[in-house]
N, C-alpha and C. Protein backbone atom coordinates (compact mmCIF):
# COMPACT_ATOMS: atom_id res chain seq x y z
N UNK A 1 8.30 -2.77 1.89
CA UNK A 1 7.64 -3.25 3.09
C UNK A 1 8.15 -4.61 3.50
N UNK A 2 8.91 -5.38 2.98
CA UNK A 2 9.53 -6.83 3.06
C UNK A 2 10.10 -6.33 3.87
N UNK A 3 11.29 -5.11 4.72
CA UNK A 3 11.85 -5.14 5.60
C UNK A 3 11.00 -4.47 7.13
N UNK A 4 11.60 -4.83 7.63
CA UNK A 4 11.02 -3.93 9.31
C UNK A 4 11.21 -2.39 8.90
N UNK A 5 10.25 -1.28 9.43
CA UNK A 5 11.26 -0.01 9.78
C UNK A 5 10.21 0.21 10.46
N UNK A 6 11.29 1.18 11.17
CA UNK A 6 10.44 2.39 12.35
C UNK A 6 9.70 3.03 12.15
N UNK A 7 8.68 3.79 13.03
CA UNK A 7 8.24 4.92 12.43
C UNK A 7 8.77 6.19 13.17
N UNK A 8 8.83 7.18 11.93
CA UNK A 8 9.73 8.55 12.50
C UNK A 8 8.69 9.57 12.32
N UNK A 9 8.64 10.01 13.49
CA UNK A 9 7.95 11.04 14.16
C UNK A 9 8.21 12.53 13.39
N UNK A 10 9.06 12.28 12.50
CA UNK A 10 9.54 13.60 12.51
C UNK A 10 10.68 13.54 11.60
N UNK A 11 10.08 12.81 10.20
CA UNK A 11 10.50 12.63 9.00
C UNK A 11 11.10 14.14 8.17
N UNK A 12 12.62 13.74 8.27
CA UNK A 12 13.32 14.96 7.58
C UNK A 12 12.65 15.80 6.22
N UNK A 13 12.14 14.66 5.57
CA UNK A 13 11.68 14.86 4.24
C UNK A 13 10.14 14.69 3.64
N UNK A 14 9.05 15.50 2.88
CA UNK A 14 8.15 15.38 2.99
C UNK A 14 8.21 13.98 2.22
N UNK A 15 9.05 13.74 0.72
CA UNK A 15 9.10 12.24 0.67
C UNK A 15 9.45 11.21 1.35
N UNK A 16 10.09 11.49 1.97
CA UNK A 16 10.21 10.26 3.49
C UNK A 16 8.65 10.17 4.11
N UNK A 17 7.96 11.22 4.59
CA UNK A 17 6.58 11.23 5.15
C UNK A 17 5.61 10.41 4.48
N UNK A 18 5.67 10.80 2.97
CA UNK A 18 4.93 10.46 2.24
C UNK A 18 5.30 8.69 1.59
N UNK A 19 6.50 7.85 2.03
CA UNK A 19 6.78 7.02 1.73
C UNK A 19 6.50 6.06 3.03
N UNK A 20 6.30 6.72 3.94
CA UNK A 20 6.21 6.27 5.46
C UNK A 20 4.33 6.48 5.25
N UNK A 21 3.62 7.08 5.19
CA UNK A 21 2.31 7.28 5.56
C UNK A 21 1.50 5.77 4.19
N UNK A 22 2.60 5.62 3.11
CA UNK A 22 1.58 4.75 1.81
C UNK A 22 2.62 3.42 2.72
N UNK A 23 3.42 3.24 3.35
CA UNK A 23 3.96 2.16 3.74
C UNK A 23 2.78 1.60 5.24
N UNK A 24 2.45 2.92 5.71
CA UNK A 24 1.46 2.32 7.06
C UNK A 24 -0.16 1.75 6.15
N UNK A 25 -0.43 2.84 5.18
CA UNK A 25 -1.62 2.51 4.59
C UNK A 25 -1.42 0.74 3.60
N UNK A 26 -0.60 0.56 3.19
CA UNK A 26 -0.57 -0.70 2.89
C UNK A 26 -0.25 -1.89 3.82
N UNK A 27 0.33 -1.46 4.96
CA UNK A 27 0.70 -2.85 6.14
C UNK A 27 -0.56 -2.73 7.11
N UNK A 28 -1.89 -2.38 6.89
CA UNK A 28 -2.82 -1.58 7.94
C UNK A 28 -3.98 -2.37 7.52
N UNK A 29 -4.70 -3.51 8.23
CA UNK A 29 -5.93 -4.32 7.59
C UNK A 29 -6.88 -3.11 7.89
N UNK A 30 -7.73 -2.71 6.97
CA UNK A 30 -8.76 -2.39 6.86
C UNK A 30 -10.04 -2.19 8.52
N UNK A 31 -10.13 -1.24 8.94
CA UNK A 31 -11.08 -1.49 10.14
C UNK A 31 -10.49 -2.27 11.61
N UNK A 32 -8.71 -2.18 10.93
CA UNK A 32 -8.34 -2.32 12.37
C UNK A 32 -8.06 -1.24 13.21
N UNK A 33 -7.60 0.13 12.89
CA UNK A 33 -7.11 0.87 13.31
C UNK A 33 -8.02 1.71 14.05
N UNK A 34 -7.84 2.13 15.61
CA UNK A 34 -8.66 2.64 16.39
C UNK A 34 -9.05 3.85 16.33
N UNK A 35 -10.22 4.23 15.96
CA UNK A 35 -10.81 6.14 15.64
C UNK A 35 -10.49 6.53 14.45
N UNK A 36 -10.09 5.58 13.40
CA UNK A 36 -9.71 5.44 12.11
C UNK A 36 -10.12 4.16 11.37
N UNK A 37 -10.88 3.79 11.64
CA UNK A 37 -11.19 2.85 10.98
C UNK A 37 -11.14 2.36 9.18
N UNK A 38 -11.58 3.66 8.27
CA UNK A 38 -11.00 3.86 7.19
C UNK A 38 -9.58 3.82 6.31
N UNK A 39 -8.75 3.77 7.73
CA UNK A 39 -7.29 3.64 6.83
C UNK A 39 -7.13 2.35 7.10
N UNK A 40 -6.57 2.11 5.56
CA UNK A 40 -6.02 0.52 5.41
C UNK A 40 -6.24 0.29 4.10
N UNK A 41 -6.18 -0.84 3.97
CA UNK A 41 -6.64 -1.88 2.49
C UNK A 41 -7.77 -3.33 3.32
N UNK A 42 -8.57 -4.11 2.49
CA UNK A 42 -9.51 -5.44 2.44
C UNK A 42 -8.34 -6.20 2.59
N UNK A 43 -7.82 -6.93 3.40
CA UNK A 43 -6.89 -8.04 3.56
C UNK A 43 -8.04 -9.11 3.00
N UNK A 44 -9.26 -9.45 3.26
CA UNK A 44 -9.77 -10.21 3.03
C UNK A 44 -9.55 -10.59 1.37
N UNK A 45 -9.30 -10.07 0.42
CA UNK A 45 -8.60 -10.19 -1.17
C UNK A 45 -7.89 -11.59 -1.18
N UNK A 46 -6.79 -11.74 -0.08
CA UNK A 46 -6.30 -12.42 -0.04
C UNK A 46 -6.76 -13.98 -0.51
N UNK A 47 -7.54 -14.26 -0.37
CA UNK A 47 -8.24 -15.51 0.14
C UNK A 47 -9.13 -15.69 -1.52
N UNK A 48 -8.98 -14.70 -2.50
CA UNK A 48 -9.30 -15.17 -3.89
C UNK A 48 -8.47 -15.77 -4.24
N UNK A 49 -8.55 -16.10 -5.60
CA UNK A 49 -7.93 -16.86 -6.74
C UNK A 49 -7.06 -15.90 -7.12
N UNK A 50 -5.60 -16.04 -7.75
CA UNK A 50 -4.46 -15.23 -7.51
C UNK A 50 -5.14 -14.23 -8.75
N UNK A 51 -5.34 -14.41 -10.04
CA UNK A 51 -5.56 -13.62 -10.85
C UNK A 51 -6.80 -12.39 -10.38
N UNK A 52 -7.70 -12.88 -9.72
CA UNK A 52 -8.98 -11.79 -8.66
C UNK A 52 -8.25 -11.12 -7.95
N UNK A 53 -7.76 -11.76 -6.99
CA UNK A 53 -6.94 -10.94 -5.83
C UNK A 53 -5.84 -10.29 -6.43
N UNK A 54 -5.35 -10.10 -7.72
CA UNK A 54 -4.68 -8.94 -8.06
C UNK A 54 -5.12 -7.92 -8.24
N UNK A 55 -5.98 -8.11 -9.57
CA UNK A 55 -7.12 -6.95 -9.65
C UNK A 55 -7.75 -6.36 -8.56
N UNK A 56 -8.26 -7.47 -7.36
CA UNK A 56 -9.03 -6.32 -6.77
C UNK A 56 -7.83 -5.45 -5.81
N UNK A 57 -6.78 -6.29 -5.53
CA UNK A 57 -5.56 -5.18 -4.73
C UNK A 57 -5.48 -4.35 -5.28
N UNK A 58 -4.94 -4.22 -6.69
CA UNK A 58 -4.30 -3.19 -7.59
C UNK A 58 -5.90 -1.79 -6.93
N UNK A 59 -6.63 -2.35 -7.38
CA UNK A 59 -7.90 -1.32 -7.24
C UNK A 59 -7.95 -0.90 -5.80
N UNK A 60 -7.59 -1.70 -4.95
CA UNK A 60 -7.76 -1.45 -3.51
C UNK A 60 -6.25 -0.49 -3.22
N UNK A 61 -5.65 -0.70 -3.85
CA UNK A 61 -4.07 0.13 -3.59
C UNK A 61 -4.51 1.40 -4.26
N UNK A 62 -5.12 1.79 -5.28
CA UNK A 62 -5.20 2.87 -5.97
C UNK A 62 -6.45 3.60 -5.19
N UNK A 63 -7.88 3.14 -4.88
CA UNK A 63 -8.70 4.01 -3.77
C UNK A 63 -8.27 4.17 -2.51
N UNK A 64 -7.07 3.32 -1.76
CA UNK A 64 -7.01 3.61 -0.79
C UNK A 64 -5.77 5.06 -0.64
N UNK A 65 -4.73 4.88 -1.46
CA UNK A 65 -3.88 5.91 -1.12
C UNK A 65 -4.41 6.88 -1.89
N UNK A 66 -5.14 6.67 -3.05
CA UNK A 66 -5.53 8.66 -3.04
C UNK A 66 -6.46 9.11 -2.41
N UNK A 67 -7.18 8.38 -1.31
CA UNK A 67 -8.12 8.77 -0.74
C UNK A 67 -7.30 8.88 0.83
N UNK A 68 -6.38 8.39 1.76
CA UNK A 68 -5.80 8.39 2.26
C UNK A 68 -4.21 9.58 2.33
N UNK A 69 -4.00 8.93 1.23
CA UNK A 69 -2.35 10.03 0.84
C UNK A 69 -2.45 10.74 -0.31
N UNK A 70 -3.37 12.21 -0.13
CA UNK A 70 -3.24 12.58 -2.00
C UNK A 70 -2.40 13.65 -2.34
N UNK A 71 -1.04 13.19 -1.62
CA UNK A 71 0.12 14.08 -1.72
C UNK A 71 0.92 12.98 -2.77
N UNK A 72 0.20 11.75 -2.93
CA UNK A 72 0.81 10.55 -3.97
C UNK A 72 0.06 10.33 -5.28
N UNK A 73 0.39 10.25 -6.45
CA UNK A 73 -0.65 10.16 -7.11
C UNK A 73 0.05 8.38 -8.20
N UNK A 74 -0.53 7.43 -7.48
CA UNK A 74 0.02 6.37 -8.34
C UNK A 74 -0.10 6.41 -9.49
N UNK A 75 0.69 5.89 -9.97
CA UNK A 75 1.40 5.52 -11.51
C UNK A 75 1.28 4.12 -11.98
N UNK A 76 1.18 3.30 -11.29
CA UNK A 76 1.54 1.95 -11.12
C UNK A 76 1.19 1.18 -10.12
N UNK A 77 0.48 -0.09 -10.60
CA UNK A 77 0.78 -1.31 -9.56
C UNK A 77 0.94 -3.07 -10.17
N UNK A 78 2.27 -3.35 -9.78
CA UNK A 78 2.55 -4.40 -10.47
C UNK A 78 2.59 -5.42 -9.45
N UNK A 79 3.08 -6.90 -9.31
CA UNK A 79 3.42 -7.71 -8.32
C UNK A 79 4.49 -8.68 -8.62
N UNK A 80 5.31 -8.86 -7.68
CA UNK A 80 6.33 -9.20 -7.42
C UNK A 80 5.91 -11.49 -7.70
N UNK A 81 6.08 -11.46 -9.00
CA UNK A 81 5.52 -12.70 -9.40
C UNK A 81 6.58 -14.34 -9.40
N UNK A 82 6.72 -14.45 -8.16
CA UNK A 82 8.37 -15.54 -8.07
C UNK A 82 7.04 -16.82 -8.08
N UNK A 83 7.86 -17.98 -8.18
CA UNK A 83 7.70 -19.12 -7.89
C UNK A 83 7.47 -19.05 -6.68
N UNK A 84 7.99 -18.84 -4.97
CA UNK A 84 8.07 -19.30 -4.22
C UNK A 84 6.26 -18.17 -3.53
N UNK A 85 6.62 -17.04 -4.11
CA UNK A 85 5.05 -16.24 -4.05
C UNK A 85 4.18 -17.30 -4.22
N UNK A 86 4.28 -17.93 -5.54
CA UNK A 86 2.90 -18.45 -5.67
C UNK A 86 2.70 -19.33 -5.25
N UNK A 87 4.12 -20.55 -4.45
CA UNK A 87 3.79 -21.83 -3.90
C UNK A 87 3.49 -21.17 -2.34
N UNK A 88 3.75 -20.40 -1.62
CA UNK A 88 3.02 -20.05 -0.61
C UNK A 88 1.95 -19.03 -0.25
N UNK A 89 1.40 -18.46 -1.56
CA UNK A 89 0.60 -17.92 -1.31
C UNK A 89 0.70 -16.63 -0.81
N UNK A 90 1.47 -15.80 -1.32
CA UNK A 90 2.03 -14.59 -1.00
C UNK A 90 2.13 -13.78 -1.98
N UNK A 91 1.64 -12.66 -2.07
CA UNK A 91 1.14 -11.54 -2.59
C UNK A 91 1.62 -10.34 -2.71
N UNK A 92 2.97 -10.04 -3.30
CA UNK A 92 3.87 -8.44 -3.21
C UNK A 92 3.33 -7.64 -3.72
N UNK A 93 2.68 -6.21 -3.84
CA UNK A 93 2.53 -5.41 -4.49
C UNK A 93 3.75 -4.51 -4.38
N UNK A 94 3.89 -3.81 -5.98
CA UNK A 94 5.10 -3.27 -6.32
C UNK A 94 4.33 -1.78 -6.37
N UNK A 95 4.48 -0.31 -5.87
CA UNK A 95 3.46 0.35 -5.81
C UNK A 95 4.27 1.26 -6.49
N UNK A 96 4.41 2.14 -7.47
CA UNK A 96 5.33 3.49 -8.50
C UNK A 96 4.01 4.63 -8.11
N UNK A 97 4.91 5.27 -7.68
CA UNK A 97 4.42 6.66 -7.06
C UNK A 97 4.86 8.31 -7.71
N UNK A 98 4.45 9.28 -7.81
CA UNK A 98 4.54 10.14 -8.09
C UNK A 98 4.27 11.23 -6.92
N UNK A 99 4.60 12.60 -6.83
CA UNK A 99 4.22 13.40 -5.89
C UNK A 99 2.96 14.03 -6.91
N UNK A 100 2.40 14.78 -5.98
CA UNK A 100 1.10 15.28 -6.67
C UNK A 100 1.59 17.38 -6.98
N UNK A 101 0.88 17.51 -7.88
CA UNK A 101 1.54 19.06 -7.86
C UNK A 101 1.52 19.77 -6.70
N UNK A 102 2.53 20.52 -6.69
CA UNK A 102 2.59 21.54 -5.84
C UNK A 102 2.91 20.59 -4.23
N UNK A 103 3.63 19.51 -4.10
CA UNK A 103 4.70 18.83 -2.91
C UNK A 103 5.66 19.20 -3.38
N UNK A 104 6.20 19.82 -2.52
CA UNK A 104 7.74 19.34 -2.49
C UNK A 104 8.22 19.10 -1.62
């Protein structure tokens, strides 16, 4: 998610879909989205103490995409832990994904 991309209408691959749908559900504040209000993540996390606001992301990354995308079944959530993250206050989640049975 550090880079820009498009969105494709009409993703060749169901893993492309499925890498595109957990990429909108994680760039998506919570209760912004119109007649959808449910998809997203609490941006508000942000604004804890770095060791809180991991935990509660990690937890907020894991109810939101299997309740959102349960063609994904996470494996993992780590964060991207630099010096320059923590002097500005910036927050990577690293998200390891799996397909769920029976995607292909």
């Amino acid at each position: 998610m550090t880079q820009p991309s498009d969105i494709n209408f009409a993703p060749a691959t169901v893993v492309e879909e499925i890498n595109q749908n957990i990429r909108t559900i994680l760039s998506t504040p919570i209760g912004s989205c119109p007649f959808a209000r449910d998809i997203g993540i609490d941006y508000t996390i942000v604004d804890e103490p770095y060791q809180i606001a991991e935990a509660r992301f990690t937890g907020e990354i894991y109810t939101a995409i299997s309740a959102q995308e349960p063609r994904a079944l996470v494996v993992g959530v780590s964060f991207n832990k630099t010096i320059t993250d923590a002097m500005t206050g910036r927050v990577a989640a690293i998200v390891t994904y799996t397909l769920a049975e029976g995607v292909e």
